[in-house]
C-alpha atoms as a PDB file:
ATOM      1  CA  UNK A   1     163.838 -77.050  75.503  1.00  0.00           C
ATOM      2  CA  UNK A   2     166.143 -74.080  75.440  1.00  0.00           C
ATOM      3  CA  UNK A   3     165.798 -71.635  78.144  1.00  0.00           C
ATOM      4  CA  UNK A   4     164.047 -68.162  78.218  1.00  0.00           C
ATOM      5  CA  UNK A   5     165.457 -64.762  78.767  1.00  0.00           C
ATOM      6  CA  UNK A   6     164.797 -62.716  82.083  1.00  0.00           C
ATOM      7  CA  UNK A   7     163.537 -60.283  79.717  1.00  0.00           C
ATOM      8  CA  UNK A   8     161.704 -62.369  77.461  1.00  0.00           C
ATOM      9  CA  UNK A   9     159.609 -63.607  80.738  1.00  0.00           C
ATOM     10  CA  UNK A  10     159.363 -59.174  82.221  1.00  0.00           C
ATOM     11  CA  UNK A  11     157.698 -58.723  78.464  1.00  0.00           C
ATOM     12  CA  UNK A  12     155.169 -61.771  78.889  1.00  0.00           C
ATOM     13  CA  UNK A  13     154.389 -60.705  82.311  1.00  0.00           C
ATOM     14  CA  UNK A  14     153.674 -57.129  81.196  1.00  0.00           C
ATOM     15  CA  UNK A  15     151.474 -57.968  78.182  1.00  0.00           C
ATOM     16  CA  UNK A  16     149.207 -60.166  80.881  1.00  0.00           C
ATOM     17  CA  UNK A  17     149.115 -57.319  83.044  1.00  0.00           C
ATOM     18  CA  UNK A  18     148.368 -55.002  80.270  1.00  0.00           C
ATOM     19  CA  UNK A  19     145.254 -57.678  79.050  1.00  0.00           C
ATOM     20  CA  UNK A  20     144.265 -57.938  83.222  1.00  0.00           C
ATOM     21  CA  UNK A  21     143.766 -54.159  83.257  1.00  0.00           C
ATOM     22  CA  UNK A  22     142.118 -54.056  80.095  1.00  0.00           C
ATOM     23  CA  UNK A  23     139.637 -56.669  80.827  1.00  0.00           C
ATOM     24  CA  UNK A  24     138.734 -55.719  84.321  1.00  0.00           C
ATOM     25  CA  UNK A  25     137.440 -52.172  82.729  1.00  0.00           C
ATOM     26  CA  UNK A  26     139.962 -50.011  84.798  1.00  0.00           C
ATOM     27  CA  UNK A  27     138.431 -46.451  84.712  1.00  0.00           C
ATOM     28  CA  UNK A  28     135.117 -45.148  83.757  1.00  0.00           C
ATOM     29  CA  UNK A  29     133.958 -48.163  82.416  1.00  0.00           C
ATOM     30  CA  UNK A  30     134.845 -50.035  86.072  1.00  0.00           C
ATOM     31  CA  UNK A  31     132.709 -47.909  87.600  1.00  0.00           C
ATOM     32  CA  UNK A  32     129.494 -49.225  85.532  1.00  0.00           C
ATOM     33  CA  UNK A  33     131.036 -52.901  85.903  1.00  0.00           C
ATOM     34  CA  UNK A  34     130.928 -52.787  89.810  1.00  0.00           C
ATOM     35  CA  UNK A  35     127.458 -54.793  91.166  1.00  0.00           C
ATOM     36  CA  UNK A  36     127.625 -52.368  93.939  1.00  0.00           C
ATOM     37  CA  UNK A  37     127.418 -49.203  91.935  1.00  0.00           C
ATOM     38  CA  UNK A  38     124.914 -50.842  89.407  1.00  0.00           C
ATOM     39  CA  UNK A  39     122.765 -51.602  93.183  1.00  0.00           C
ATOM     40  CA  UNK A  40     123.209 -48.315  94.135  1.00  0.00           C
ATOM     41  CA  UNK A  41     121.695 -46.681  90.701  1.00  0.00           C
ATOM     42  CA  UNK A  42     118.943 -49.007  90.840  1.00  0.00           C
ATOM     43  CA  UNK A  43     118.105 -47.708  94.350  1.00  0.00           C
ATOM     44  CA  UNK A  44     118.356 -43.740  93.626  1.00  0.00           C
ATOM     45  CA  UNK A  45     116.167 -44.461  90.462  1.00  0.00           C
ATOM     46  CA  UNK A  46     113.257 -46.739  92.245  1.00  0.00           C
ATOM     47  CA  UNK A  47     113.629 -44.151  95.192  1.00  0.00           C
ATOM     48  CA  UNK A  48     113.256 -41.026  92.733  1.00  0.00           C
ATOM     49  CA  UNK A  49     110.117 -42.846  90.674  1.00  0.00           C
ATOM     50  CA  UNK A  50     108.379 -44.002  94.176  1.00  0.00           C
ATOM     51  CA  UNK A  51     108.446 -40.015  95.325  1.00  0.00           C
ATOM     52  CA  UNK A  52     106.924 -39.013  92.256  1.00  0.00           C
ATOM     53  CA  UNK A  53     104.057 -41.439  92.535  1.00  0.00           C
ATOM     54  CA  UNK A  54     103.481 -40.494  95.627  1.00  0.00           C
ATOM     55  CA  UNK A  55     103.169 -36.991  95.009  1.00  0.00           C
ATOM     56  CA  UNK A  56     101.312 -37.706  91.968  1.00  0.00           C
ATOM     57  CA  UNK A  57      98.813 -40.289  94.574  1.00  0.00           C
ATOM     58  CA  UNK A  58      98.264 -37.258  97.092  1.00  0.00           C
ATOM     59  CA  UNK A  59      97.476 -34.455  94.761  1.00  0.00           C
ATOM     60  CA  UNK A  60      95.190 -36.630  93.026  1.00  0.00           C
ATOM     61  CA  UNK A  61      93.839 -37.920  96.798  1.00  0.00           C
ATOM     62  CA  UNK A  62      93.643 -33.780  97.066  1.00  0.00           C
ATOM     63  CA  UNK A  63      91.745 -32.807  94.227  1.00  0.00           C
ATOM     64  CA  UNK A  64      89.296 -36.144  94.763  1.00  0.00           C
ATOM     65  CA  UNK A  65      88.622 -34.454  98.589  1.00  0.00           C
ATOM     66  CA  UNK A  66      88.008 -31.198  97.417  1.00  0.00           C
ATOM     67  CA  UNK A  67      85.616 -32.544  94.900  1.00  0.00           C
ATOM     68  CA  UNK A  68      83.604 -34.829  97.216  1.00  0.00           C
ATOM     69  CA  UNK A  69      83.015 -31.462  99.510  1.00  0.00           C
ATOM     70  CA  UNK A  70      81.600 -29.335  96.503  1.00  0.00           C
ATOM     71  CA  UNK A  71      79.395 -32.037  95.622  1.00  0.00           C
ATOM     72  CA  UNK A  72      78.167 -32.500  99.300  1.00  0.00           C
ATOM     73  CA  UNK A  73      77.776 -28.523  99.637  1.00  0.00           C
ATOM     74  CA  UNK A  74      75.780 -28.597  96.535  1.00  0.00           C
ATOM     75  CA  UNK A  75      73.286 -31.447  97.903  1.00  0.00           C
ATOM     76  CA  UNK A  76      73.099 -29.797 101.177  1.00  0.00           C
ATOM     77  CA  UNK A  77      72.098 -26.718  99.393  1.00  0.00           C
ATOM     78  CA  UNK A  78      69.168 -28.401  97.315  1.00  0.00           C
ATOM     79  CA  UNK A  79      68.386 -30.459 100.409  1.00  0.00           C
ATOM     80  CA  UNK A  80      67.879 -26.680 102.430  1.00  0.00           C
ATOM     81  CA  UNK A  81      66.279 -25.191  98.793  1.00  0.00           C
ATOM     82  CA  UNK A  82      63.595 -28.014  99.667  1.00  0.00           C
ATOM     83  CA  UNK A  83      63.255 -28.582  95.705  1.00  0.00           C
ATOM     84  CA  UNK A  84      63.321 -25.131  94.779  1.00  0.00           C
ATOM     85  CA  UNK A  85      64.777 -23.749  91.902  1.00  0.00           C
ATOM     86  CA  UNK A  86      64.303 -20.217  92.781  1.00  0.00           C
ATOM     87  CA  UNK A  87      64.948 -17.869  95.223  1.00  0.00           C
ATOM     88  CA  UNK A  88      62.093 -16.405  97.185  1.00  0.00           C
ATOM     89  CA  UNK A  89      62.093 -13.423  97.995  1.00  0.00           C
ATOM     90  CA  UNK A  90      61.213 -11.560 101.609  1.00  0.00           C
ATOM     91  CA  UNK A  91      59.714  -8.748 100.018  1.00  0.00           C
END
């Protein structure tokens, strides 16, 4: 088995370095590899959606409220019209 060159063995080191960095994603696409990262975007989104369902949930919770009270102002006021339909007048 004949020997190999110092330089033949630098080259075949290189070219595995050169396939290491390009399968790890160096770079942008390293970024979107890392769990951590891909955690962390998960989190801003879920946090994001959950604030706008909640402010969706309390103007909803709003308008319901303000509803219920002009409904319960209008049966107070046929409750204190005793029936009438009218107003009667002092005259």
């Amino acid at each position: 088995m004949p020997a190999r060159g110092e330089a033949e063995i630098t080259r075949e080191r290189a070219e595995r370095q050169e396939l290491a960095r390009a399968g790890s994603g160096e770079g942008i696409s390293a970024v979107f590899s890392n769990p951590y990262f891909n955690l962390l975007a998960i989190r801003i989104v879920v946090t994001v959606l959950l604030f706008f369902l909640l402010s969706l949930l309390v103007s909803v919770y709003r308008y319901t409220i303000r509803m219920a009270a002009h409904y319960h102002a209008r049966a107070d006021a046929l409750a204190l019209s005793e029936g009438r339909t009218t107003c009667r007048s002092t005259a």
